[in-house]
N, C-alpha and C. Protein backbone atom coordinates (compact mmCIF):
# COMPACT_ATOMS: atom_id res chain seq x y z
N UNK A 1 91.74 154.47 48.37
CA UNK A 1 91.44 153.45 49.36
C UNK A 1 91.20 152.12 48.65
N UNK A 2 91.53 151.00 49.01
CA UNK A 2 91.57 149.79 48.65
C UNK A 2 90.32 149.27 48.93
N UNK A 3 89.85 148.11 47.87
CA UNK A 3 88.53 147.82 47.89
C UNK A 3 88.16 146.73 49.02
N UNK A 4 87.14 146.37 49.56
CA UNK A 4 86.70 145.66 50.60
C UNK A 4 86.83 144.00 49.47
N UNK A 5 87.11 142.69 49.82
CA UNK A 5 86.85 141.74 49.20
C UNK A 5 86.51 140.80 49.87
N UNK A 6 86.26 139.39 49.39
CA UNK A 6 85.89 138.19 50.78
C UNK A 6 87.13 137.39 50.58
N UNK A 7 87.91 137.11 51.07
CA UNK A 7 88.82 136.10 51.15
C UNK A 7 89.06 135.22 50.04
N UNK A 8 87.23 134.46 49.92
CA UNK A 8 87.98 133.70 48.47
C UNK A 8 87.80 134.42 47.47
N UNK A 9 87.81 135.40 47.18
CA UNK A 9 88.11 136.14 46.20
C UNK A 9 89.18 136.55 45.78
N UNK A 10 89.89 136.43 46.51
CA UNK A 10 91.52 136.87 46.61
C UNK A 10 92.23 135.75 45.59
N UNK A 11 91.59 134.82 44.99
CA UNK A 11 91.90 134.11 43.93
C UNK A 11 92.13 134.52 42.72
N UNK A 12 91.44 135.56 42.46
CA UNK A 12 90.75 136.53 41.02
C UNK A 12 91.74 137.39 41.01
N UNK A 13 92.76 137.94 41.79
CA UNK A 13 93.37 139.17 41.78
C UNK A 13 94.75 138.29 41.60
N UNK A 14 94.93 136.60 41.86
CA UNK A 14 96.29 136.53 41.58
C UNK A 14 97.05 136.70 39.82
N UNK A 15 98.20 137.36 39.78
CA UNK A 15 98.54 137.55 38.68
C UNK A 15 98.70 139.08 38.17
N UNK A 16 97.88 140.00 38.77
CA UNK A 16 97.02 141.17 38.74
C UNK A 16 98.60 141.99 39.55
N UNK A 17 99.16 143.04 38.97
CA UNK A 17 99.61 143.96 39.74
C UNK A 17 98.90 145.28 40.69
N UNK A 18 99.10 145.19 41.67
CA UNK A 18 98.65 146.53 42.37
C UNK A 18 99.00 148.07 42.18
N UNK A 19 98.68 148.75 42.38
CA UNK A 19 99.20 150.31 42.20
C UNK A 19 99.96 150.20 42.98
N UNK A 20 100.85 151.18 42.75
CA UNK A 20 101.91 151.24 43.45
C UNK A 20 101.48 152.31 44.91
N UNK A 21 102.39 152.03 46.15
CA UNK A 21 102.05 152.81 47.30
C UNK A 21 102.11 154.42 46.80
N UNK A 22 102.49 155.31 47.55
CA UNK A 22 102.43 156.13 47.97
C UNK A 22 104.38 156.83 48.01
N UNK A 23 105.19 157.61 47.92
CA UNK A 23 106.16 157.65 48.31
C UNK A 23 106.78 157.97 49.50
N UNK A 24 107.97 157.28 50.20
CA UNK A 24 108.06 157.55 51.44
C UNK A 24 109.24 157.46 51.70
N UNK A 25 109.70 159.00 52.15
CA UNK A 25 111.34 159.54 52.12
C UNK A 25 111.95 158.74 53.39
N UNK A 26 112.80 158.19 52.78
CA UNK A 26 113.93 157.78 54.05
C UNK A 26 114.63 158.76 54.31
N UNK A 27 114.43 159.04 55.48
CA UNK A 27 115.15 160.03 56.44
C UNK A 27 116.41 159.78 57.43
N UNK A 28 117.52 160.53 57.95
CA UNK A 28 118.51 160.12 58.45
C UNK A 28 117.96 160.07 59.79
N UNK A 29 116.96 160.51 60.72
CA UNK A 29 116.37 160.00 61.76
C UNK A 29 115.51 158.62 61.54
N UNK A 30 115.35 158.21 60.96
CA UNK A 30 114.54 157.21 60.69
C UNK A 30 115.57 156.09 60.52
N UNK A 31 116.42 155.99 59.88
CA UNK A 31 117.94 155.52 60.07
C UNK A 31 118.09 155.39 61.12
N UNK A 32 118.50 156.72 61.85
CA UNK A 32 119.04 156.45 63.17
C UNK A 32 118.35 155.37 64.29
N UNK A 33 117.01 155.88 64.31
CA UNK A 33 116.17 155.17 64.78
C UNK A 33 116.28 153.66 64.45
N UNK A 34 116.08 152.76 63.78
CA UNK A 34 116.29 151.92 63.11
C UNK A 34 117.76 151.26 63.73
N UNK A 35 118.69 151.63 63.58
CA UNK A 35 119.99 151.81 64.68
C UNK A 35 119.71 151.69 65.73
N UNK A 36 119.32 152.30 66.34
CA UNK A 36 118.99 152.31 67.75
C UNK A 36 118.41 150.82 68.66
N UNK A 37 116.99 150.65 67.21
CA UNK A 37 116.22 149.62 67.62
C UNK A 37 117.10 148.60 67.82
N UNK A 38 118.00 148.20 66.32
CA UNK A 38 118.48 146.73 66.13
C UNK A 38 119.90 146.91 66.80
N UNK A 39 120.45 148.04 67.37
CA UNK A 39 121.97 147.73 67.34
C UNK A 39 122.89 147.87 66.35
N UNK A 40 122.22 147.85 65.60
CA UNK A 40 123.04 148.45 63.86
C UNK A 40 123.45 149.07 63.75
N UNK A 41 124.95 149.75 64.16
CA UNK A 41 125.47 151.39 64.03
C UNK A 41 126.20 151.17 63.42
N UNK A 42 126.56 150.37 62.14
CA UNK A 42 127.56 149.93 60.99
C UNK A 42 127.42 151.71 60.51
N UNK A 43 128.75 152.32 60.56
CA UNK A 43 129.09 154.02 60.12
C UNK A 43 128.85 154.08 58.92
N UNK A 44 127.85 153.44 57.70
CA UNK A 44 127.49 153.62 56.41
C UNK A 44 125.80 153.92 56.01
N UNK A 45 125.47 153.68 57.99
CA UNK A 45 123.98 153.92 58.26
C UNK A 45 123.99 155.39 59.11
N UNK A 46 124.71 155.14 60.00
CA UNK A 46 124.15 156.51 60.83
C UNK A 46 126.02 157.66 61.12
N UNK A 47 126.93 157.74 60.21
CA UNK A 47 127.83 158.64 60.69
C UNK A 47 127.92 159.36 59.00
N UNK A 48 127.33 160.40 58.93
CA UNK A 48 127.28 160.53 57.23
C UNK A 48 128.49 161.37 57.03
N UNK A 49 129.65 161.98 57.75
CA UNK A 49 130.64 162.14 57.50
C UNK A 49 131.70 161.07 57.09
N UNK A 50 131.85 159.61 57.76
CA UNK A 50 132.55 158.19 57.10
C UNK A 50 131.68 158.07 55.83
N UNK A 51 130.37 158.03 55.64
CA UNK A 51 129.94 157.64 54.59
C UNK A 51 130.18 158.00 53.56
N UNK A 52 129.93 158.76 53.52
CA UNK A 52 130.34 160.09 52.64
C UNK A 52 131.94 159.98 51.62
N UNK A 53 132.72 159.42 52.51
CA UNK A 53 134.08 158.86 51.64
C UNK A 53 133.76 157.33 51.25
N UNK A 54 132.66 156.74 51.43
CA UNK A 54 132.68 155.29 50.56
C UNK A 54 131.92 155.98 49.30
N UNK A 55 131.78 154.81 48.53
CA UNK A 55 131.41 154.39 46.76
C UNK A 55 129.92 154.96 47.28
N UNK A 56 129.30 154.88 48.30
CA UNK A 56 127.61 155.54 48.20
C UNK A 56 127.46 156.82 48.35
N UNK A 57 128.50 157.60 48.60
CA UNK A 57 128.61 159.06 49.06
C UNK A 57 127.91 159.86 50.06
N UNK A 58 127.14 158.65 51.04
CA UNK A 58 126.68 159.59 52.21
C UNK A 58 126.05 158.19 52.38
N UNK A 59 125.33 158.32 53.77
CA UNK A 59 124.77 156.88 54.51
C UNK A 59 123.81 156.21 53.56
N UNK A 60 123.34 155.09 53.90
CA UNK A 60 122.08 154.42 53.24
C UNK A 60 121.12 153.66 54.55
N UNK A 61 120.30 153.50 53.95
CA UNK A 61 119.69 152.93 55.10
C UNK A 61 119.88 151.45 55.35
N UNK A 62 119.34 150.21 56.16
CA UNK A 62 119.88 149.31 56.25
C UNK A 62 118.73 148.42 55.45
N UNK A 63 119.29 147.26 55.13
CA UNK A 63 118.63 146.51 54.42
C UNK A 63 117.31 146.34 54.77
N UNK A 64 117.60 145.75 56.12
CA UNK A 64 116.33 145.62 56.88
C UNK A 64 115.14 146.17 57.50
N UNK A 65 116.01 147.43 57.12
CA UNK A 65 115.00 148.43 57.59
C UNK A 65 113.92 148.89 56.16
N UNK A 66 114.50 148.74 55.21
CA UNK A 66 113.80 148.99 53.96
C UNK A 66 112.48 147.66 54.15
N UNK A 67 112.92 146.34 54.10
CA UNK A 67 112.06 145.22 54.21
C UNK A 67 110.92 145.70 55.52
N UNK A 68 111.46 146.27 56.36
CA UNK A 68 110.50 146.31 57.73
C UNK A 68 109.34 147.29 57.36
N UNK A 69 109.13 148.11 56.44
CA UNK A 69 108.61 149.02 55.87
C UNK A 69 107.84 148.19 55.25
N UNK A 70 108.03 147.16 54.74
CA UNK A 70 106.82 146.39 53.67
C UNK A 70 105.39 146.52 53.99
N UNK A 71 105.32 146.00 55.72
CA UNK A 71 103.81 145.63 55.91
C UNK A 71 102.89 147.00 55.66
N UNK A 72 103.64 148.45 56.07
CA UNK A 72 103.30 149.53 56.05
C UNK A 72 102.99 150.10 54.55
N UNK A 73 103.90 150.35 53.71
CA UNK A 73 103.87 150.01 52.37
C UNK A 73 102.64 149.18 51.66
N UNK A 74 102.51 148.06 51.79
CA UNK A 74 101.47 147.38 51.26
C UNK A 74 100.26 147.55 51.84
N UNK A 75 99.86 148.03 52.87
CA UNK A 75 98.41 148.42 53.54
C UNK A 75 97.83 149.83 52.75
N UNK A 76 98.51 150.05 52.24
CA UNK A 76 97.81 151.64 51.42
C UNK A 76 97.06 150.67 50.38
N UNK A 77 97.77 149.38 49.46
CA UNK A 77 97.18 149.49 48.23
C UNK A 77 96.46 147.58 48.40
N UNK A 78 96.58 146.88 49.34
CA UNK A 78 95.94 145.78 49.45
C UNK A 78 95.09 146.12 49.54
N UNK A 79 94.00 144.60 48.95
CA UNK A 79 92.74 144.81 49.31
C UNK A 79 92.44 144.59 50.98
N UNK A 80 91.80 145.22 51.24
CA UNK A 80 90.80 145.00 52.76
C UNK A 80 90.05 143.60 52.59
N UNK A 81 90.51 142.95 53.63
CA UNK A 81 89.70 141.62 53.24
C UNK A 81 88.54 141.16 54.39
N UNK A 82 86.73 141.19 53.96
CA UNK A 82 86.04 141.30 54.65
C UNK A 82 86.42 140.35 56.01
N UNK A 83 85.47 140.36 56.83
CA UNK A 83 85.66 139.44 58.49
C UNK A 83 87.44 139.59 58.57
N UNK A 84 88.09 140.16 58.27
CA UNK A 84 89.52 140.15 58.56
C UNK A 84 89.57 139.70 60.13
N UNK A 85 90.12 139.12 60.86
CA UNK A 85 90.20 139.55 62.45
C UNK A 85 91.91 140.01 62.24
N UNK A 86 92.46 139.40 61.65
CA UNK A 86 94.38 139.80 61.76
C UNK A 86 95.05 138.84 60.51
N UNK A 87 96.66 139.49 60.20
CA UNK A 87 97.26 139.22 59.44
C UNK A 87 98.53 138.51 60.28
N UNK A 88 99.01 137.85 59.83
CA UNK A 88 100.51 137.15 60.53
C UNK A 88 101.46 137.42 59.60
N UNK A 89 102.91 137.93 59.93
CA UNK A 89 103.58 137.45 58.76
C UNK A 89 104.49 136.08 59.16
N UNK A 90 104.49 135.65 57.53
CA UNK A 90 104.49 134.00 57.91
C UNK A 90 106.11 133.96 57.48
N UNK A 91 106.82 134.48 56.53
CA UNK A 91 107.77 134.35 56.38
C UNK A 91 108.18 135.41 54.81
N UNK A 92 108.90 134.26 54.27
CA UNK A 92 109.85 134.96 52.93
C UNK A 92 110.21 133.47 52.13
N UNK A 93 110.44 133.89 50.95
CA UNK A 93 110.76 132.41 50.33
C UNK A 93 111.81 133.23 49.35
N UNK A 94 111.92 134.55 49.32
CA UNK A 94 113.33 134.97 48.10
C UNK A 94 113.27 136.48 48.87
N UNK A 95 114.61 136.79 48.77
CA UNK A 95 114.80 138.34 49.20
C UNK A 95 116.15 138.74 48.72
N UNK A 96 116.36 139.52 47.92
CA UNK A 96 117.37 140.47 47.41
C UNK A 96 117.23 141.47 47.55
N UNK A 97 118.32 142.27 48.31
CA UNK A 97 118.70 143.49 48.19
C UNK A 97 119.28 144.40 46.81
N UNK A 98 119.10 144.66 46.16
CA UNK A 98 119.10 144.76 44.68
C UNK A 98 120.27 145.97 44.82
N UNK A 99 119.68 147.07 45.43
CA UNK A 99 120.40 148.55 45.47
C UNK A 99 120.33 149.05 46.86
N UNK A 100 120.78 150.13 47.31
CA UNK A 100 121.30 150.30 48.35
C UNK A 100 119.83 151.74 48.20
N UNK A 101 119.43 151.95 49.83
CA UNK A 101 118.43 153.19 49.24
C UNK A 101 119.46 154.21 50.20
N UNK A 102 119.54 155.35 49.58
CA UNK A 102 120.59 156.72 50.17
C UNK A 102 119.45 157.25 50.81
N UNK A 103 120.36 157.94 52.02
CA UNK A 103 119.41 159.02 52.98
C UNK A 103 118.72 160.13 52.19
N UNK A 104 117.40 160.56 52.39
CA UNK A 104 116.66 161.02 51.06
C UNK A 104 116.15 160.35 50.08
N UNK A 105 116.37 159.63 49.73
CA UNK A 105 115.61 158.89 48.47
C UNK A 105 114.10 158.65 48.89
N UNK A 106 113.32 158.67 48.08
CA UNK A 106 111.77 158.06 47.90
C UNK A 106 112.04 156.64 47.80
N UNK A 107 111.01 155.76 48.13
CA UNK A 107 110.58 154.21 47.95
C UNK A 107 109.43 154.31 48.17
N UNK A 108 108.70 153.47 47.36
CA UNK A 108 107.21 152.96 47.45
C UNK A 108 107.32 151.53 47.00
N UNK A 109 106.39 150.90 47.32
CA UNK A 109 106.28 149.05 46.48
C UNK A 109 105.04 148.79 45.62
N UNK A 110 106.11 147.78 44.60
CA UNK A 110 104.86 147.60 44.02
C UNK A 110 104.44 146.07 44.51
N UNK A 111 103.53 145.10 44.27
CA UNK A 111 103.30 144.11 44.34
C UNK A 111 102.02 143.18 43.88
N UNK A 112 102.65 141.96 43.64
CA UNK A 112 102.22 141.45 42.61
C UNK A 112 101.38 139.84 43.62
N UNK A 113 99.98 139.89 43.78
CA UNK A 113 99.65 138.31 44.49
C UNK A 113 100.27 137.34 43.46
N UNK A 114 101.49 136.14 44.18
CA UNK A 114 101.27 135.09 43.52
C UNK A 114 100.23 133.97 43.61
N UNK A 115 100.01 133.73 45.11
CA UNK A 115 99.21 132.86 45.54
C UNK A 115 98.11 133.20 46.56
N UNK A 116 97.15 132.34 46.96
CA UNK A 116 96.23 132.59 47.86
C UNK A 116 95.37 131.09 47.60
N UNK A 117 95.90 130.54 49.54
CA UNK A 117 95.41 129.10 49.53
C UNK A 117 94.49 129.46 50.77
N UNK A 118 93.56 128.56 51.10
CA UNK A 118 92.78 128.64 52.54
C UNK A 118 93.52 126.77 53.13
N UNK A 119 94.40 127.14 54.00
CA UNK A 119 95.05 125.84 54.21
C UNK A 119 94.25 125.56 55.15
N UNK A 120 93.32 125.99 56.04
CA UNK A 120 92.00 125.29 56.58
C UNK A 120 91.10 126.19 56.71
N UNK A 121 90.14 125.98 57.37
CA UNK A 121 89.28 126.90 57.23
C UNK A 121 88.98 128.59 58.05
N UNK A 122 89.14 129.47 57.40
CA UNK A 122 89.33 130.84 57.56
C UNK A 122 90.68 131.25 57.75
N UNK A 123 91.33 130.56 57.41
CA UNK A 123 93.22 130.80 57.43
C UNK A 123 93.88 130.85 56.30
N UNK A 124 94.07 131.59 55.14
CA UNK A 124 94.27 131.72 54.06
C UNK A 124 95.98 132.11 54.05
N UNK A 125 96.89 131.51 53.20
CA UNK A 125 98.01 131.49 53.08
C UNK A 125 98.11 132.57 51.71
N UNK A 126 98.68 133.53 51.50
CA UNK A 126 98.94 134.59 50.80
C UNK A 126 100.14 134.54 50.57
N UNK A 127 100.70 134.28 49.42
CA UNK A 127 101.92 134.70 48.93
C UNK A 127 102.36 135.99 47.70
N UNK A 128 103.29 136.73 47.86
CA UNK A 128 103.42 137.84 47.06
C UNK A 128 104.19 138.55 46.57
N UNK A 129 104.95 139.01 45.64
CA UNK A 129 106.02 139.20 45.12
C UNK A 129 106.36 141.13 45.41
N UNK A 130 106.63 141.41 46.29
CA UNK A 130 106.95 142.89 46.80
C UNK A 130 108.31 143.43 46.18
N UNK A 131 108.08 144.79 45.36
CA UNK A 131 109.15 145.27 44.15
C UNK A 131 109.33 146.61 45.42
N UNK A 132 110.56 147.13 45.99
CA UNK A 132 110.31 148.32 46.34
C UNK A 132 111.15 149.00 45.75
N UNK A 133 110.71 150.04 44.60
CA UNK A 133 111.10 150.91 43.65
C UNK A 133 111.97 152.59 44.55
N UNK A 134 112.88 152.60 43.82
CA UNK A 134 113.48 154.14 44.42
C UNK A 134 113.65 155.35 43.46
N UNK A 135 112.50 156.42 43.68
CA UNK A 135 112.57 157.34 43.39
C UNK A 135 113.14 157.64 42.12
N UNK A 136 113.33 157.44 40.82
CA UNK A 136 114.42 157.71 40.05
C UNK A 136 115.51 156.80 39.62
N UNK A 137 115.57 155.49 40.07
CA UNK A 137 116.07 154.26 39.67
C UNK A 137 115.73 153.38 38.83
N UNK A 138 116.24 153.05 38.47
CA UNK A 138 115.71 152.08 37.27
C UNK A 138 116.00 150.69 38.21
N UNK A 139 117.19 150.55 38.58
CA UNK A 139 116.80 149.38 39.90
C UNK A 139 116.10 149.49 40.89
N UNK A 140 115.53 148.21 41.38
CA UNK A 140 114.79 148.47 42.81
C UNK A 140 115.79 148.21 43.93
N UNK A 141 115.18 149.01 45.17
CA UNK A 141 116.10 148.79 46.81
C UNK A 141 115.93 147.43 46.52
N UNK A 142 114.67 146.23 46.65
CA UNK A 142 114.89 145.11 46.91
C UNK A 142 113.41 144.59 46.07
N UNK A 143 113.25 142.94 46.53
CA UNK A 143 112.27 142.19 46.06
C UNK A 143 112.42 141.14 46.73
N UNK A 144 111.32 140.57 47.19
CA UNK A 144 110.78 140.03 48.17
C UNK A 144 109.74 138.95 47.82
N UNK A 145 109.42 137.88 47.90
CA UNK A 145 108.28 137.22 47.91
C UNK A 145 107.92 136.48 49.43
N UNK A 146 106.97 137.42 49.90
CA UNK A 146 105.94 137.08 50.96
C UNK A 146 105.16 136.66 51.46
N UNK A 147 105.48 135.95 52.25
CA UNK A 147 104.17 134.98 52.80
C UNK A 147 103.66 135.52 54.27
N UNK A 148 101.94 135.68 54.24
CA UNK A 148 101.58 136.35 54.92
C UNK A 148 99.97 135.14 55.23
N UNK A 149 99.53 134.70 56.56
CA UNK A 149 98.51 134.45 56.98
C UNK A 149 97.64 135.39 57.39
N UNK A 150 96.18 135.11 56.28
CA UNK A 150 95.28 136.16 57.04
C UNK A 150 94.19 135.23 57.59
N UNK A 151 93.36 135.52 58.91
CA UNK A 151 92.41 134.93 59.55
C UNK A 151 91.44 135.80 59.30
N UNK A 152 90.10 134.99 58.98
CA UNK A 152 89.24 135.50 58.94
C UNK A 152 87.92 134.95 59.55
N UNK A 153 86.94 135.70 60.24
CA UNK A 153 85.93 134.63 60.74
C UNK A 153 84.65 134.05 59.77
């Protein structure tokens, strides 16, 4: 469990890598699903017989669906930040898809605080460099630097 902190503290930890999450199998329902949500039925996500004859040898999941996993991913190993009331996500400032993650594979993230501003008062701007590692790769699915508003009272 991740430690309780106060907001401006979140200064002290920039630079500092986190443990890494937890691992978490991408599944071909979870795919599908994912499909479903966005409309995405590109046959390299959800028909693993076409897939299966491209260069990946069976489906992968979609880019976006790996990124959509982040906020979930990073709540195992962030700190808890005291008076929290909520988090926003604010955006992205770099995102590469590095590797493709195959149906089955493990991913967990690692991540690294770059920044942490209070752009007024109890509204702290968080920025962060998110690695999500696959199972047995020496490349990562992707990397990310995140910008995330947390409010606090």
């Amino acid at each position: 469990m991740s430690e309780v902190i106060k907001a401006e503290d979140l200064q002290t930890l920039i630079g500092q890598e986190r443990e890494p999450s937890s691992w978490l199998e991408i599944t071909q329902d979870r795919i599908d699903r994912f499909a479903e949500a966005t409309n995405d039925h590109q046959f390299i996500h959800v028909d693993p017989e076409k897939a299966a004859a491209t260069p990946f040898g069976g489906t992968i999941a979609h880019g976006f669906l790996t990124l959509s996993l982040l906020p979930w991913l990073t709540a195992e190993t962030s700190p808890k930040i005291e008076n929290q009331v909520m988090g926003i996500n604010y955006g992205l400032d770099k995102l590469r898809f590095v590797q493709p993650v195959k149906v089955g594979a493990r991913v967990r993230v690692r991540q690294l605080l770059l920044q942490a501003v209070e752009r007024k008062p109890g509204h702290w701007m968080i920025k962060s460099r998110q690695t999500v590692e696959i199972e047995g790769q020496e490349k990562p699915a992707l990397v990310a630097e995140t910008i995330s508003i947390i409010v606090v009272n």
